[in-house]
PDB file of N, CA and C in Angstrom:
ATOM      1  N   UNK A   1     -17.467 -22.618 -15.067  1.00  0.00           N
ATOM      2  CA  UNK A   1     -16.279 -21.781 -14.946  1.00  0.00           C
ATOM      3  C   UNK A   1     -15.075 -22.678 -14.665  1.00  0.00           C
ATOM      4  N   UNK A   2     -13.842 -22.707 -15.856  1.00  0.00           N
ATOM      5  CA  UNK A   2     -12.487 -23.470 -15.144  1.00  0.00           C
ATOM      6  C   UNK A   2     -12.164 -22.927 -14.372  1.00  0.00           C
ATOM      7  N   UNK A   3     -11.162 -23.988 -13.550  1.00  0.00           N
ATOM      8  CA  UNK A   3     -10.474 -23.074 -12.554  1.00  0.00           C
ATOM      9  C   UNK A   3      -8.746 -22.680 -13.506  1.00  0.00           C
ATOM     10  N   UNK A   4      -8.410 -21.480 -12.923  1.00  0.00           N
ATOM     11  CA  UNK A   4      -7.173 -20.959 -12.857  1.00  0.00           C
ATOM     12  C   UNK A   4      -6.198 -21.966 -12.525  1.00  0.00           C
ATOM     13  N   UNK A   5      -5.049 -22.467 -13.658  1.00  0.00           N
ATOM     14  CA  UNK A   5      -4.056 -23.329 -12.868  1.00  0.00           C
ATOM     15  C   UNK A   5      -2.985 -22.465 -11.889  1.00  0.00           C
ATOM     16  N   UNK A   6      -2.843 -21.399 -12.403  1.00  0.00           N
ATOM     17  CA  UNK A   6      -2.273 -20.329 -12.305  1.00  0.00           C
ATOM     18  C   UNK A   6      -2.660 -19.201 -11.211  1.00  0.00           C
ATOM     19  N   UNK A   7      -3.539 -19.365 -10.320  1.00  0.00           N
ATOM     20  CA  UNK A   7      -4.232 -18.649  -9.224  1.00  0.00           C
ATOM     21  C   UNK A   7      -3.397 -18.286  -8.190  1.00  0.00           C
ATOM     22  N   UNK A   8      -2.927 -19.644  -7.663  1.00  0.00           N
ATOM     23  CA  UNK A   8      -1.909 -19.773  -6.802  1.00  0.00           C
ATOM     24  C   UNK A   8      -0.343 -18.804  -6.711  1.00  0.00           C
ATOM     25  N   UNK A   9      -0.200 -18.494  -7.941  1.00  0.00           N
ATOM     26  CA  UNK A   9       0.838 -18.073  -8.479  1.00  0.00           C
ATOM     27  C   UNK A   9       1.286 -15.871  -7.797  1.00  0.00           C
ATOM     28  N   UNK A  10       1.997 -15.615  -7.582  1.00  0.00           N
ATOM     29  CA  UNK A  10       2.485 -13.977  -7.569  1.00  0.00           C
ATOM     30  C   UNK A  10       1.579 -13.313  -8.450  1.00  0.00           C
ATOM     31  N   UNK A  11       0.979 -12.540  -8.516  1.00  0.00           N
ATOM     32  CA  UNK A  11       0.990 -11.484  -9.326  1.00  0.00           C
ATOM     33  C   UNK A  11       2.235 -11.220  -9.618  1.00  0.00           C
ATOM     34  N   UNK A  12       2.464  -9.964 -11.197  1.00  0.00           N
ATOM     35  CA  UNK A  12       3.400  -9.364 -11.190  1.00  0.00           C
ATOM     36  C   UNK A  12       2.846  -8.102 -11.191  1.00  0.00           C
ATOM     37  N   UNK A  13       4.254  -7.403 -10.575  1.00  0.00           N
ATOM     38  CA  UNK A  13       3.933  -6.006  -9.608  1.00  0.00           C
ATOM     39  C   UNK A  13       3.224  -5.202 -11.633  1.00  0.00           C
ATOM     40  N   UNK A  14       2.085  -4.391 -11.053  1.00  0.00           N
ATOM     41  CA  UNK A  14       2.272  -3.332 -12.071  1.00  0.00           C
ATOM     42  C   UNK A  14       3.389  -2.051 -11.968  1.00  0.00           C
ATOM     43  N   UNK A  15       3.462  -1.650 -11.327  1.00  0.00           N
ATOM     44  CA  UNK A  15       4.646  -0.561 -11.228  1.00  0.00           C
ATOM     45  C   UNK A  15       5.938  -0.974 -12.069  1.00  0.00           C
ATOM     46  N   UNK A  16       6.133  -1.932 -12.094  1.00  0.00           N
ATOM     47  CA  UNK A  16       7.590  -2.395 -12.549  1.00  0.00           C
ATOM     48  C   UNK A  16       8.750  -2.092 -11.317  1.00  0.00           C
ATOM     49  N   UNK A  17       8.281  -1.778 -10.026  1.00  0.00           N
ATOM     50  CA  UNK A  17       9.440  -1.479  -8.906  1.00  0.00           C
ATOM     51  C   UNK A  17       9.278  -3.103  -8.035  1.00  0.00           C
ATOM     52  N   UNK A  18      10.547  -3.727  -7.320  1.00  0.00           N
ATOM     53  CA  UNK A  18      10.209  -4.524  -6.659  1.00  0.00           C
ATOM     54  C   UNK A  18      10.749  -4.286  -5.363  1.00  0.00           C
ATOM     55  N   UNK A  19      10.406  -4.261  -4.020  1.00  0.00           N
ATOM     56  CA  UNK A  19      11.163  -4.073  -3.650  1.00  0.00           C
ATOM     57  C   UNK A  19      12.602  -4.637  -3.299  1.00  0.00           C
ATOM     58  N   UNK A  20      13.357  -4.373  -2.771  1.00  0.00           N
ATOM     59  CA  UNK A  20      15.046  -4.705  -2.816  1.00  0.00           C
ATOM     60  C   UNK A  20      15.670  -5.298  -4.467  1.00  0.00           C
ATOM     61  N   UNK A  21      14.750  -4.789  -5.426  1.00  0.00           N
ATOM     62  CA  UNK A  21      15.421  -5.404  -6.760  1.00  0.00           C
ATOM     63  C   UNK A  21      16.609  -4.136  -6.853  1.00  0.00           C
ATOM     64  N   UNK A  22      17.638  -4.647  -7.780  1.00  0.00           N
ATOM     65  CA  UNK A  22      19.295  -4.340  -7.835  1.00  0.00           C
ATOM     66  C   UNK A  22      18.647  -2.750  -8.697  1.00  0.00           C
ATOM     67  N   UNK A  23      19.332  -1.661  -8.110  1.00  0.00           N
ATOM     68  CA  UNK A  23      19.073  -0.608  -8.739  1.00  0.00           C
ATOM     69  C   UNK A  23      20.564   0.061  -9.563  1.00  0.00           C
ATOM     70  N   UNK A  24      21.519  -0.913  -9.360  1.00  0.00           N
ATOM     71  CA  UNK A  24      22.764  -0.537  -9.997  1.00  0.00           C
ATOM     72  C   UNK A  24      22.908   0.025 -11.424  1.00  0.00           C
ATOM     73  N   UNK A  25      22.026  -0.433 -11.966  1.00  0.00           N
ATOM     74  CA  UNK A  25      21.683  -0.247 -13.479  1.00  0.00           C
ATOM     75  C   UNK A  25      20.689   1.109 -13.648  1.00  0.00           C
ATOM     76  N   UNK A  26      20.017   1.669 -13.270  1.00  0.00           N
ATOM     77  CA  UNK A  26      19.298   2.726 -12.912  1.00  0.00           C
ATOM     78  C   UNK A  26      19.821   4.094 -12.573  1.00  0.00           C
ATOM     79  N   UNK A  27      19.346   5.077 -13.932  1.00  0.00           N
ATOM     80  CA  UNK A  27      19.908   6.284 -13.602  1.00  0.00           C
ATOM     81  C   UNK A  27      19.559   7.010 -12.813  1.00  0.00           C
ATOM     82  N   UNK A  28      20.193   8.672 -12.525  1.00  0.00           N
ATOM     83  CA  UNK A  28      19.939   9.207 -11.424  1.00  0.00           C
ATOM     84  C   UNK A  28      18.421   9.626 -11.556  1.00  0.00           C
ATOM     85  N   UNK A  29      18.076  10.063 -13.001  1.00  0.00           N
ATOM     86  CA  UNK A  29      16.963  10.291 -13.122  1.00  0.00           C
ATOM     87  C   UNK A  29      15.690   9.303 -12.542  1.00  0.00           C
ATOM     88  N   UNK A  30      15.642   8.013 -12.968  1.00  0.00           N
ATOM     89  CA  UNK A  30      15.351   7.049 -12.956  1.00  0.00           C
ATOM     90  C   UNK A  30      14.936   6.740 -11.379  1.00  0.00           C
ATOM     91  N   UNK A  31      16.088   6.607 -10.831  1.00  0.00           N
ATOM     92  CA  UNK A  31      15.976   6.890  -9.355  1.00  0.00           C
ATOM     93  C   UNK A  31      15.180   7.526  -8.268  1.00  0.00           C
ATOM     94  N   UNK A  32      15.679   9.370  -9.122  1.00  0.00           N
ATOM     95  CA  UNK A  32      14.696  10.187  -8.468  1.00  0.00           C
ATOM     96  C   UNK A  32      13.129   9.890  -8.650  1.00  0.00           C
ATOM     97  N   UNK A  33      12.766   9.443  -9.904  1.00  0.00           N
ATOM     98  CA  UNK A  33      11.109   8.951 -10.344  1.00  0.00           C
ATOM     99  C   UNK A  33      10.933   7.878  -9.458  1.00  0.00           C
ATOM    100  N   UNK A  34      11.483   7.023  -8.843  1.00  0.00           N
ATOM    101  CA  UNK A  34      11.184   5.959  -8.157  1.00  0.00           C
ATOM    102  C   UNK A  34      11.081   6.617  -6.650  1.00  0.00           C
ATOM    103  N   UNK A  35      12.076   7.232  -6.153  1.00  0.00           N
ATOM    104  CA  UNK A  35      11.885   8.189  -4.857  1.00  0.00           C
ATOM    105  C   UNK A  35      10.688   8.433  -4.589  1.00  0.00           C
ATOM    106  N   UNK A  36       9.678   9.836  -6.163  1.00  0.00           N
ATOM    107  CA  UNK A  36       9.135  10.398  -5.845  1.00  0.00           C
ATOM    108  C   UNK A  36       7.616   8.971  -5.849  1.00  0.00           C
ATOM    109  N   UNK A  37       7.611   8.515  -6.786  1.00  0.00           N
ATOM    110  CA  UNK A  37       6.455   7.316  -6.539  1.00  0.00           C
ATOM    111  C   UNK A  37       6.176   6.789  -5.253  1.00  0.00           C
ATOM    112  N   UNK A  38       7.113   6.250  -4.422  1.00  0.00           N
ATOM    113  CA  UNK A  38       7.306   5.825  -3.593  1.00  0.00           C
ATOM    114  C   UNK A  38       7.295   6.799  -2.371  1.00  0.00           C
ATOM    115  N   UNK A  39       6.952   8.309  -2.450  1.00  0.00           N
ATOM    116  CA  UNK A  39       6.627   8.772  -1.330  1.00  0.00           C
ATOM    117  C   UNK A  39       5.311   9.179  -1.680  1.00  0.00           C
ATOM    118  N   UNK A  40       4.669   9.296  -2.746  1.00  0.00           N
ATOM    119  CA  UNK A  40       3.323   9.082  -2.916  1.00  0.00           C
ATOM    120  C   UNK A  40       2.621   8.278  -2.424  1.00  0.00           C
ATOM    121  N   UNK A  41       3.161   6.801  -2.559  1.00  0.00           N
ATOM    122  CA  UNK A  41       2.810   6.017  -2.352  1.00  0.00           C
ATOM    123  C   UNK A  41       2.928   6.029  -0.550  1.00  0.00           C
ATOM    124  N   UNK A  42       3.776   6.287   0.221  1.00  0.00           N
ATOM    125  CA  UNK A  42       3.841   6.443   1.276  1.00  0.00           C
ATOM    126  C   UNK A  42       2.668   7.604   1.965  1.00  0.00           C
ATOM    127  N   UNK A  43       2.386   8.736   1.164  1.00  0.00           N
ATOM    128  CA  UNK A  43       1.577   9.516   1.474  1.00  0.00           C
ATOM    129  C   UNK A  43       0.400   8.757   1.314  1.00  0.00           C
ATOM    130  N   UNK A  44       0.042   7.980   0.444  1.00  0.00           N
ATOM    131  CA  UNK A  44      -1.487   7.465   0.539  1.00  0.00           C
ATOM    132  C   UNK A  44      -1.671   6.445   1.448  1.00  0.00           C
ATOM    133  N   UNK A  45      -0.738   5.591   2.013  1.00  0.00           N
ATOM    134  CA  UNK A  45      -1.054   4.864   3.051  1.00  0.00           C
ATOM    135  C   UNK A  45      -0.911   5.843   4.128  1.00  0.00           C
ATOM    136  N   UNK A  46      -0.555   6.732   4.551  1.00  0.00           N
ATOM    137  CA  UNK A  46      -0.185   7.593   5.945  1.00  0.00           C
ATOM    138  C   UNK A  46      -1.966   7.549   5.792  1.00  0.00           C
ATOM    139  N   UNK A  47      -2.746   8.401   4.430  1.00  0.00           N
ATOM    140  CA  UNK A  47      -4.091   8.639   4.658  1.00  0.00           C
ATOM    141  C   UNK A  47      -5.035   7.815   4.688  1.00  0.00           C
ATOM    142  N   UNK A  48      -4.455   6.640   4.299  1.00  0.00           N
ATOM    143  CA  UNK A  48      -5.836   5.356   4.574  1.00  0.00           C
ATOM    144  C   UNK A  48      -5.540   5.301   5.895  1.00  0.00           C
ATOM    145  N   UNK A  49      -4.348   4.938   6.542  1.00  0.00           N
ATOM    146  CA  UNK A  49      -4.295   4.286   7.834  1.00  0.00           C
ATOM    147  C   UNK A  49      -4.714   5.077   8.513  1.00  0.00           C
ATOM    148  N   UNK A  50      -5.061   6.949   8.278  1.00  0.00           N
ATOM    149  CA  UNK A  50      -5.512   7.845   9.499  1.00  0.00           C
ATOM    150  C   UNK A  50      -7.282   7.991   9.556  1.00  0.00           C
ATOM    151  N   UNK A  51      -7.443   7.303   8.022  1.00  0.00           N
ATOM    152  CA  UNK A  51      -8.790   7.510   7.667  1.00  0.00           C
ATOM    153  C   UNK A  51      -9.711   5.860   8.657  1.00  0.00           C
ATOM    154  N   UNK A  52      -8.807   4.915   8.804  1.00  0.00           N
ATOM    155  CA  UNK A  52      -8.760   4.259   9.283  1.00  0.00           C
ATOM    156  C   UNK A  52      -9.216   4.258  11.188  1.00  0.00           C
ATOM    157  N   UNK A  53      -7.480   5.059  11.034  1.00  0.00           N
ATOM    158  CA  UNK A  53      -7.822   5.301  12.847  1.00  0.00           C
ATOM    159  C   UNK A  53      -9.176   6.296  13.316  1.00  0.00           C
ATOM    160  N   UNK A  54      -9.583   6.781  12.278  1.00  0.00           N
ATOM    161  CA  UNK A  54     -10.900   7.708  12.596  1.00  0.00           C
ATOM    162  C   UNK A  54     -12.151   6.859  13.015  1.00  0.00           C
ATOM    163  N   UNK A  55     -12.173   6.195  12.011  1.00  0.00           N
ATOM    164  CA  UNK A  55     -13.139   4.974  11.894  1.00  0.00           C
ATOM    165  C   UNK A  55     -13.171   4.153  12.864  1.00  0.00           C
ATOM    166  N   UNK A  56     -12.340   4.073  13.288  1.00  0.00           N
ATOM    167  CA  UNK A  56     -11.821   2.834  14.653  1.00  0.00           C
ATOM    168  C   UNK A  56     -12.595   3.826  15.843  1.00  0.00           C
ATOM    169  N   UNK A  57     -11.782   5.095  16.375  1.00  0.00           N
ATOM    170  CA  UNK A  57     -12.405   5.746  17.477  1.00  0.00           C
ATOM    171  C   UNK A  57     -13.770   6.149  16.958  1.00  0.00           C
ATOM    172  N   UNK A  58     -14.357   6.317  16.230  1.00  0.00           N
ATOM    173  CA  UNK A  58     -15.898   6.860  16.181  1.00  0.00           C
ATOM    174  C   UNK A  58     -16.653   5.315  16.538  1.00  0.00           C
ATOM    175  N   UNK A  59     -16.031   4.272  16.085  1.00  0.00           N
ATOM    176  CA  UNK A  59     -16.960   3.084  16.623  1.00  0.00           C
ATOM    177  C   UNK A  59     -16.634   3.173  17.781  1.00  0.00           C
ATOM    178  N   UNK A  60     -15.526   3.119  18.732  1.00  0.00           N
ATOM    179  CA  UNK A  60     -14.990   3.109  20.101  1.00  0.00           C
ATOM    180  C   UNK A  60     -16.192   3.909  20.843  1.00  0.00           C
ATOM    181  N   UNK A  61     -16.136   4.907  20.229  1.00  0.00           N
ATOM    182  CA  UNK A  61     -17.131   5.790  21.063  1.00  0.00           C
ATOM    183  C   UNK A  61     -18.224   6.070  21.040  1.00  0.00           C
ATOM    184  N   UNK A  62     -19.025   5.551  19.932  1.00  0.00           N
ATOM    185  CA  UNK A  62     -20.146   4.918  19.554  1.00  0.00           C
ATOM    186  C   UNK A  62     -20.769   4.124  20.872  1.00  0.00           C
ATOM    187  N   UNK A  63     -19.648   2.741  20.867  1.00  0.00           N
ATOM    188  CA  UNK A  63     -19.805   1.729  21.654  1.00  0.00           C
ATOM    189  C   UNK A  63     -19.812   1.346  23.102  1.00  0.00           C
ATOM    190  N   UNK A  64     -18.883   2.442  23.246  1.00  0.00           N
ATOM    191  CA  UNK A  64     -18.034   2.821  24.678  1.00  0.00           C
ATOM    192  C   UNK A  64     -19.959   3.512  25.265  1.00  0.00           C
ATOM    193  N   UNK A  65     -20.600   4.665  24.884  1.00  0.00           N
ATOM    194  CA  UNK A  65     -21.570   5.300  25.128  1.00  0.00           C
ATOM    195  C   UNK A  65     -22.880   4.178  25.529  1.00  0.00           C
ATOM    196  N   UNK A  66     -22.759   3.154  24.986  1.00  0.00           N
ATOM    197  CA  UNK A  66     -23.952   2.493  25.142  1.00  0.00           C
ATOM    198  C   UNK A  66     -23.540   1.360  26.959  1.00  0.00           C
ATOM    199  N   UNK A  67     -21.958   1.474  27.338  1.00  0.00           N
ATOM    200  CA  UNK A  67     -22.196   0.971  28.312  1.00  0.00           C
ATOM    201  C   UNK A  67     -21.832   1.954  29.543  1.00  0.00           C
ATOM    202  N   UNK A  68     -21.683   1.263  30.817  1.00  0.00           N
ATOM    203  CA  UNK A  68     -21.969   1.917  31.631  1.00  0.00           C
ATOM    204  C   UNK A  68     -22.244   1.877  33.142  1.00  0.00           C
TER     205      UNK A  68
END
């Protein structure tokens, strides 16, 4: 297997959004589609990170039970 010279390197974003890239050029429409992506996108991390904190206290208390 070669190696990648190129490994090291950024990805480029799939979305085509970056953040703080210049939105001056971007219509209102355009805009609003980026809004709404981006609170999707905000909604699915709110649910990993809670699916997360679940996971965290069920081991807590899992663990917590065995001492004493």
């Amino acid at each position: 297997m070669a190696l990648d010279p190129f490994a090291d390197e950024p990805r480029p974003l799939l979305s085509g959004y970056e953040i703080g890239q210049d939105l001056s050029m971007l219509s209102i429409d355009e805009l609003d589609e980026r809004v709404e992506m981006l609170e999707r996108e905000i909604a699915r991390l709110k649910e990993a990170r809670a699916k997360k904190e679940s996971s965290l206290a069920a081991a807590s208390a899992f663990f917590k039970l065995g001492q004493g």
